[in-house]
Every structure is written in structure tokens, then in C-alpha cells.
Protein backbone atom coordinates (compact mmCIF):
# COMPACT_ATOMS: atom_id res chain seq x y z
CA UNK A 1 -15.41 -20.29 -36.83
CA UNK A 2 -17.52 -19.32 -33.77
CA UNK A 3 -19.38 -16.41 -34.91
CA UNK A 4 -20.08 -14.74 -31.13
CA UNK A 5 -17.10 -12.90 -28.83
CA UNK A 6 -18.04 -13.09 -25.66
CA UNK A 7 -14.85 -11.27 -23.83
CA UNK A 8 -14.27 -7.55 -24.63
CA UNK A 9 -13.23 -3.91 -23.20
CA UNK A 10 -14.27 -0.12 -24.33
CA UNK A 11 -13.42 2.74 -23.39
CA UNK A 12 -15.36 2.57 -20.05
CA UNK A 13 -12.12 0.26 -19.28
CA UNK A 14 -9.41 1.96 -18.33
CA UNK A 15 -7.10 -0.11 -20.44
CA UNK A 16 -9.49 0.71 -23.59
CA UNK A 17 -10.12 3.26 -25.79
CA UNK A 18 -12.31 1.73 -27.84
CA UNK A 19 -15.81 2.83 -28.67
CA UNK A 20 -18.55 0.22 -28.07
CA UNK A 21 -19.85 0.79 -31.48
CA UNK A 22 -16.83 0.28 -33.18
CA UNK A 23 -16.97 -3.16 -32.08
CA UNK A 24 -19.93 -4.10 -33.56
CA UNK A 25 -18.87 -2.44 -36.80
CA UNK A 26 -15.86 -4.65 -36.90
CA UNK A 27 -18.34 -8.23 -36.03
CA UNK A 28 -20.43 -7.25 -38.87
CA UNK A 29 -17.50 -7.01 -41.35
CA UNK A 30 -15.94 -10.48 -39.93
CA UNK A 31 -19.53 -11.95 -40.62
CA UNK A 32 -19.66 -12.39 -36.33
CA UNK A 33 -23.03 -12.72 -34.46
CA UNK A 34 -22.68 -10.72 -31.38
CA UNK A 35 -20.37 -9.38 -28.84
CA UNK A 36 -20.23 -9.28 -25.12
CA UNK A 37 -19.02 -6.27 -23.60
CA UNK A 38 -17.09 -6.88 -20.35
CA UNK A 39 -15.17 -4.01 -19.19
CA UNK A 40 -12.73 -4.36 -16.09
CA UNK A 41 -13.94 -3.70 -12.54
CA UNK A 42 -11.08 -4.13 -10.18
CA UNK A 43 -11.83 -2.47 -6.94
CA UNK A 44 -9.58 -1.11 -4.77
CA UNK A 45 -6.73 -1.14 -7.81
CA UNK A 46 -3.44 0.24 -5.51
CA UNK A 47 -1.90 1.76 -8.84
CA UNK A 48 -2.59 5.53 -10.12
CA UNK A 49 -4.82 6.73 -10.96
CA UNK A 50 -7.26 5.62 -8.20
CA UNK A 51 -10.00 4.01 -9.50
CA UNK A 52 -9.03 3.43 -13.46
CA UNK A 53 -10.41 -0.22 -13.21
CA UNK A 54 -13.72 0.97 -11.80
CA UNK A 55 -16.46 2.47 -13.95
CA UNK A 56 -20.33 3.62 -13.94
CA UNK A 57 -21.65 0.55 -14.87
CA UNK A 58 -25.53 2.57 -15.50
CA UNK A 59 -23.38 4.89 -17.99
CA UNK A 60 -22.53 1.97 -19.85
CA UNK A 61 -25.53 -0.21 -20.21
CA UNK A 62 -27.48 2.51 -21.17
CA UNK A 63 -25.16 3.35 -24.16
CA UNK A 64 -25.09 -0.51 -24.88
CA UNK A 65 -28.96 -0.74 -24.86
CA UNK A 66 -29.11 2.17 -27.27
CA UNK A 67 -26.65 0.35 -29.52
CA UNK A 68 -28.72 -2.74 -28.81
CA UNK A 69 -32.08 -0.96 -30.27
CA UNK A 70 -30.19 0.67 -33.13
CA UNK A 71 -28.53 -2.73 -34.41
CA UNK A 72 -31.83 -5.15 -33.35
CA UNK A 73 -32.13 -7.80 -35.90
CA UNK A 74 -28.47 -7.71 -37.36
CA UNK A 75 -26.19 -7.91 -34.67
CA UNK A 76 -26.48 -9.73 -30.92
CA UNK A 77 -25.68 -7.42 -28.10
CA UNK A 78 -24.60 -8.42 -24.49
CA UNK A 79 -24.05 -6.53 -21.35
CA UNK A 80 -21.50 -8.07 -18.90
CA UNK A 81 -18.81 -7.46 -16.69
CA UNK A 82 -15.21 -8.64 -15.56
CA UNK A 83 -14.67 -8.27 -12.04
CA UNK A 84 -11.54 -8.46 -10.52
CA UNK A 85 -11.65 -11.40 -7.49
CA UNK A 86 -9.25 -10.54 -4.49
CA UNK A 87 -7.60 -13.02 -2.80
CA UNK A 88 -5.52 -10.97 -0.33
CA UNK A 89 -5.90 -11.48 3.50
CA UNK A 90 -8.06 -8.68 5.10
CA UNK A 91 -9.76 -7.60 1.93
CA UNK A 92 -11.83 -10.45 0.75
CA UNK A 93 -14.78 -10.49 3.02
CA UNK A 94 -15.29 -6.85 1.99
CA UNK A 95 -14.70 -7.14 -1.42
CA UNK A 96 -17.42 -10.47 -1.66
CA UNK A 97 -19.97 -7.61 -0.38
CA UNK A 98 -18.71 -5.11 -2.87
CA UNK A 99 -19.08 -7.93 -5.50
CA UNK A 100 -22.66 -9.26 -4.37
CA UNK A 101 -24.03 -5.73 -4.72
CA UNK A 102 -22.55 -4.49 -7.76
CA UNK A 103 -23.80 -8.20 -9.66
CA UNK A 104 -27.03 -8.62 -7.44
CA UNK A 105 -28.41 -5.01 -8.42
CA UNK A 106 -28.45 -4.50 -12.19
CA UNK A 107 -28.85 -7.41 -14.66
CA UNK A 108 -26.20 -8.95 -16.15
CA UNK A 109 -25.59 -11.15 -19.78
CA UNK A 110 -21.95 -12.74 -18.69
CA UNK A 111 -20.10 -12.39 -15.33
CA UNK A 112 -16.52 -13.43 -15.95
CA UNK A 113 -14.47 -13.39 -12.54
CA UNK A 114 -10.45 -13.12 -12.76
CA UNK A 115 -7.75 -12.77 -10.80
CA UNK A 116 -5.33 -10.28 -11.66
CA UNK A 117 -3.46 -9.36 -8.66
CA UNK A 118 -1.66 -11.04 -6.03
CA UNK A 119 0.10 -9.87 -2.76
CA UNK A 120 -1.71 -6.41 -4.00
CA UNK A 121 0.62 -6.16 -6.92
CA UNK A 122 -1.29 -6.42 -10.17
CA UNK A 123 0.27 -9.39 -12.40
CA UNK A 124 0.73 -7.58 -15.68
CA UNK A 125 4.23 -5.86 -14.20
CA UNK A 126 7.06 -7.50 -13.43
CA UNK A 127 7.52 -6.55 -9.79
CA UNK A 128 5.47 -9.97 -8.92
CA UNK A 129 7.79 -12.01 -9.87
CA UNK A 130 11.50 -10.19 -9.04
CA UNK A 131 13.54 -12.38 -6.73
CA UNK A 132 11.39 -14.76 -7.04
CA UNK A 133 11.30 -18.37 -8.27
CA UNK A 134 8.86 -18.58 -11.75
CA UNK A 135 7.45 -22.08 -10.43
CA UNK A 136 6.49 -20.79 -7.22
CA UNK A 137 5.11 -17.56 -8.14
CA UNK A 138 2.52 -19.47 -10.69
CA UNK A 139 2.00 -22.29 -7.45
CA UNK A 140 0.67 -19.07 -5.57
CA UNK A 141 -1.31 -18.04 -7.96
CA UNK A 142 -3.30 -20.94 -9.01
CA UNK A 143 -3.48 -21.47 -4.78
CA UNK A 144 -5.46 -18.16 -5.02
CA UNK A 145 -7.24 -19.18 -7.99
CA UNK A 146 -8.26 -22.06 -6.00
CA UNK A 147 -9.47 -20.10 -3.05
CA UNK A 148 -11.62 -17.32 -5.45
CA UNK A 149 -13.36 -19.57 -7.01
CA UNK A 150 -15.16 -21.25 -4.23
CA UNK A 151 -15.30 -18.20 -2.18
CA UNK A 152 -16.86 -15.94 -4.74
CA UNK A 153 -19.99 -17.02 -5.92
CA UNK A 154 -20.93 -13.67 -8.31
CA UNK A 155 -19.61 -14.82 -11.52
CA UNK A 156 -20.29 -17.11 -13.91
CA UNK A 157 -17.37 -18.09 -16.13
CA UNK A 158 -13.66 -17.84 -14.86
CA UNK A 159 -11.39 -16.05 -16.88
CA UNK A 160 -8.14 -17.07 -18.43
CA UNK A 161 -7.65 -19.05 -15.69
CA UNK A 162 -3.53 -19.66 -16.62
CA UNK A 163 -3.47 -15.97 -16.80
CA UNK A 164 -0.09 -15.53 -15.15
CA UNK A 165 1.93 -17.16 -17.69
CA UNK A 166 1.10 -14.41 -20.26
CA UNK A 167 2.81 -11.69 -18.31
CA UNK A 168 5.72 -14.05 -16.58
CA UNK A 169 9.05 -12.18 -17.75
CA UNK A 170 10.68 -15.27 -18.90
CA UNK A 171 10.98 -18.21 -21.09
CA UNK A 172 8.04 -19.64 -21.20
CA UNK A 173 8.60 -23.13 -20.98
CA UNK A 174 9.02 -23.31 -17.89
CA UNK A 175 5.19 -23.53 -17.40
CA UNK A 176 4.50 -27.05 -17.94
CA UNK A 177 0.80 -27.65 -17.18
CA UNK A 178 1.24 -31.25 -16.05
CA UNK A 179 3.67 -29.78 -13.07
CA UNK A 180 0.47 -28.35 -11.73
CA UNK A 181 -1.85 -30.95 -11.95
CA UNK A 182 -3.31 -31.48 -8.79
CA UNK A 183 -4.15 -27.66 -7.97
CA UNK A 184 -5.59 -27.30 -11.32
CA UNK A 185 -7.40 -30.31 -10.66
CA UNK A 186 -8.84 -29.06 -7.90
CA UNK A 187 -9.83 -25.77 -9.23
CA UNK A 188 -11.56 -27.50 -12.26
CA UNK A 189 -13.49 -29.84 -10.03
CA UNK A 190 -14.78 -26.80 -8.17
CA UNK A 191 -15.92 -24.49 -11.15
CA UNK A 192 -17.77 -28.11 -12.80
CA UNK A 193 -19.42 -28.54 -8.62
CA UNK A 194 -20.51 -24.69 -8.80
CA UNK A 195 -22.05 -24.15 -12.67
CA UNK A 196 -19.29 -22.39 -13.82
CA UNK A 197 -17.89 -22.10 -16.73
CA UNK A 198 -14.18 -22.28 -17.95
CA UNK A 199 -13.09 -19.49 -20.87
CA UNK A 200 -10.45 -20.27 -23.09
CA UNK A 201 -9.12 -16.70 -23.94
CA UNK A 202 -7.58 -16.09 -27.48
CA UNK A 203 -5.02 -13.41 -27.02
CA UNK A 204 -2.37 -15.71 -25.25
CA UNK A 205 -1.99 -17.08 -28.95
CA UNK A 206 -0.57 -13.29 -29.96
CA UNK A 207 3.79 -14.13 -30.84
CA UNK A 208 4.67 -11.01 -28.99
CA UNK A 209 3.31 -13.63 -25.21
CA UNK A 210 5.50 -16.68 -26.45
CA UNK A 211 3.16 -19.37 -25.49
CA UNK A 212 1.66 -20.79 -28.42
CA UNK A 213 -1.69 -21.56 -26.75
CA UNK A 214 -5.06 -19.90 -25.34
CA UNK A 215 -5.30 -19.46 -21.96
CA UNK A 216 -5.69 -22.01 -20.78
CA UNK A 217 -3.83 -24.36 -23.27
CA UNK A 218 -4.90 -27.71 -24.85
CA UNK A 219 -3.97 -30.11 -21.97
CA UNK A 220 -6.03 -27.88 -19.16
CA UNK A 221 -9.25 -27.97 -21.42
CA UNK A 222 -8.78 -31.86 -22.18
CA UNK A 223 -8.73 -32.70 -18.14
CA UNK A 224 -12.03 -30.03 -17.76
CA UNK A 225 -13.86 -32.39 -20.11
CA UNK A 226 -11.91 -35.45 -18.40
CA UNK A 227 -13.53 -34.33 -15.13
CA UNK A 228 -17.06 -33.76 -16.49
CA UNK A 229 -16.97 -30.32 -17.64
CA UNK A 230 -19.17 -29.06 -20.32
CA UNK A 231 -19.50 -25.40 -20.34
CA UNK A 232 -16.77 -23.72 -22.38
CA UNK A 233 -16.64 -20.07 -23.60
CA UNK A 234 -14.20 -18.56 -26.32
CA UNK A 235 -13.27 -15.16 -26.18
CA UNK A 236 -10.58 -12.56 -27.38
CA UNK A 237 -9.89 -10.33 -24.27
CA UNK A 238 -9.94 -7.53 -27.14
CA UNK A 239 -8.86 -3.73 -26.26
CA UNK A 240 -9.17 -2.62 -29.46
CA UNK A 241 -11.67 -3.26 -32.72
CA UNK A 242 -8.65 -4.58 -34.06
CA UNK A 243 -8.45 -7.83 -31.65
CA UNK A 244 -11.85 -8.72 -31.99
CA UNK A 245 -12.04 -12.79 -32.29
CA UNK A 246 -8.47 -12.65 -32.73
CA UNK A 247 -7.47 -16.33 -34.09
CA UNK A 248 -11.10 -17.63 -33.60
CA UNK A 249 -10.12 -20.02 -36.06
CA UNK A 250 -7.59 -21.43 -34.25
CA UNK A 251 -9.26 -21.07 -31.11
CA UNK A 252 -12.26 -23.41 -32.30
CA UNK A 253 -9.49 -25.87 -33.73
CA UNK A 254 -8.17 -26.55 -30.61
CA UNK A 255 -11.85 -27.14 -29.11
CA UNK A 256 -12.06 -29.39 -31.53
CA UNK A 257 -9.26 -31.42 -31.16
CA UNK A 258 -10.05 -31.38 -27.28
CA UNK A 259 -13.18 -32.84 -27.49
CA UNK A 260 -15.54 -30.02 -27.42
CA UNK A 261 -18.58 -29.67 -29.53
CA UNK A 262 -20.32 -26.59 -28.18
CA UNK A 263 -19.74 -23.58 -27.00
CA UNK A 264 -21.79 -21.64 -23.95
CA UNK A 265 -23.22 -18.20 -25.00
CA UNK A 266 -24.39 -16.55 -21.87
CA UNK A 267 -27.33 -14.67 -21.96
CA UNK A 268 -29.46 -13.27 -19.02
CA UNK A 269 -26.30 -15.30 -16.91
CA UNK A 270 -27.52 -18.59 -18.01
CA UNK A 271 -25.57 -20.72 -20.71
CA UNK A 272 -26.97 -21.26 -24.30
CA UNK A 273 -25.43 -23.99 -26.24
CA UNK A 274 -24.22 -23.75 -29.57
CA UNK A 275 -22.79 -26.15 -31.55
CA UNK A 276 -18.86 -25.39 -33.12
């Protein structure tokens, strides 16, 4: 099983109310390496309260760097980020600069960019998709997907990129991946041109989402390694101690089957190889 989770949220989320420590508890019982911390920031977040996707970044890596010291030796210890990538008309230039300054001033392990909200509605609730046909609303997104990732250049692995499906409040099947091919296609094509890296995020494989997959599935990860890919990162999207490397197992299974035969473990934002 891959031994290193490099896609998780404390309590300086504001989804999370997990301490940082309790993490690393939890990856020495399951015999992990290391953890990644990568709590949310998602400026300009229109939902109350204001601000509960931003946090004091300084705050945090000083409290991981303690843990850091006081675990050197036994458990691995990385300081990242998710940042939320807009995509809305108006707000993007601005937000790049936000972005640019928030990565370019401190030093980061793992940058993952995401998008998590379209139109300025935030994907999780249902009010994206109400009168509105499932097969367009996931066209728009992966059309915004496309755009983010080649006009952000401040992250270094793209998160969940199929991350829509998780929250659509429907049957799932009728995401086919194949339906989407050429967009995807062209969004693969640009992370492999740019250095980036593709994650394939565990938690979509929880019963309660009905998708029987990561994000993304099988088929997606095949055509990234089709296309020339090569830098793949695993990760649980855990909120709680609980979800750490939640169905690693299976997660490194499907890697398998696609191909893969290493893993990238970011550290200092540059990829470190290890072999699954």
C-alpha cells in the first residue's frame, strides 16, 4: 500500500476539526510514512461566514514545523496548501495575483490547485445544478477546468480533477468519462505540457458518493499515461484522522492495473519518485 498521504485538512480548514497531530498519530498506527497537510484556501468564498476557507498560513506552518522537530526520524512531515482556482469572469486576473503572492512568499512542500466553484456557487450544494441539465453542468465545469489550468501557474498537482461528479445530486451513471473525451483530453495534455501533476483522490470510493472510483476514475488515469503522463499523486482528501489513506489499498490497485509504477511525493514542490 503506498505508505505517504499527500492530501489532508485540520482544523485551520474550515471544513476540519482535526488536530494536525492527530494525524500523524493515526499514520504511525497504519504503519504510513508521512502526511501532507493541505488545508483549503478559497478566497473570496461568497458563503457565511466570510472568510472560512481562508486561514493564517504562518500560524500553521509554524505548528507543523514544531510537529516536524518533535516526530524527526519517525514520521515525514509536509507543509502544503490547496488553493481554490477561480474561473469566473472579472475575478481571475485578481485572484492569479492573490495566488502568486500567497505561493511565491513562504515555501511550500505540495501546491494542489482545485476548482470548487463555478458561476460563484460552490459545487458541494445542489443549487449548481437545479434546472439544469447533469451533462451540461459537468461540460462547464471541465471547460473551466480547462481554462485554470493553463491560466494558473501556482500549483503543482491538480486536484480531483472529476470533482463534480462526487457532489452531482443524481444517479451517477450518467457521467460516462468517454462522453468527455476531448475536453479531458485537452486538459491532460496541458497539465503533462506544464509539469503538473494529476491526483487521484481516494474519498470518491466512500458508498455514501455512488461512484465506485477515485477521482478521477480508471479510464481518465489510463489516457494521462496514454498521452505521456508520468507524475501521479494518491491522496485521501481526509477531514478527519479517521479518513486518513482511506482505501489506499484499493487506490494503489487501480494504479496498478492502469499502468502506473510510481507515485510522485512532492517535497520542496518538486516530485520524488517512489515506486508502488
Amino acid at each position: 500500500m503506498v505508505l505517504y498521504d499527500q492530501h489532508t485538512h485540520t482544523y485551520f480548514s474550515g471544513d476540519s476539526s482535526e488536530e494536525p497531530e492527530n494525524y500523524i498519530k493515526r499514520g504511525l498506527e497504519l504503519g504510513l510514512s508521512g502526511v501532507t497537510f493541505t488545508d483549503h484556501m478559497d478566497y473570496d468564498y461568497p458563503y457565511e461566514p466570510a472568510g472560512i476557507f481562508e486561514f493564517d498560513v504562518d500560524k500553521a506552518f509554524a505548528e507543523f514545523d514544531s510537529l516536524k522537530e518533535k516526530y524527526r526520524g519517525s514520521f515525514d512531515i509536509g507543509k502544503g496548501i490547496e488553493i481554490g482556482l477561480r474561473t469566473e469572469a472579472g475575478k481571475c486576473e485578481e485572484m492569479r495575483e492573490r495566488l502568486n503572492r500567497l505561493i511565491g512568499e513562504r515555501e511550500y512542500d505540495a501546491v494542489i490547485g482545485s476548482v470548487h466553484m463555478l458561476d460563484n456557487i460552490d459545487l458541494f450544494y445542489a443549487d449548481y445544478w437545479k434546472d439544469k441539465d447533469p451533462r451540461a453542468c459537468v461540460e462547464n465545469y471541465f471547460k473551466a477546468v480547462l481554462f485554470a489550468v493553463g491560466y494558473y501557474d501556482c500549483f503543482d498537482i491538480f486536484g480531483h480533477l472529476d470533482y463534480i461528479i462526487r457532489y452531482a445530486p443524481c444517479e451517477k451513471s450518467f457521467y460516462v468519462p468517454s462522453d468527455y473525451r476531448d475536453i479531458t483530453d485537452e486538459i491532460l495534455k496541458k497539465l503533462i505540457e506544464r509539469g503538473k501533476a494529476l491526483e487521484v483522490n481516494t474519498k470518491s470510493l466512500k458508498p455514501d458518493y455512488g461512484l465506485n472510483a477515485p477521482n478521477p476514475g480508471p479510464e481518465v488515469i489510463k489516457r494521462y499515461i496514454e498521452l505521456g503522463g508520468e507524475l501521479l499523486t494518491l491522496g485521501s482528501d481526509a477531514h478527519f484522522k479517521e479518513a486518513l489513506a482511506y482505501r489506499f489499498d484499493t487506490g494503489e490497485e487501480i494504479l496498478k492495473s492502469c499502468g502506473v509504477k510510481y507515485i510522485a511525493v512532492y517535497r520542496n514542490r518538486k516530485p520524488v519518485m517512489m515506486k508502488l
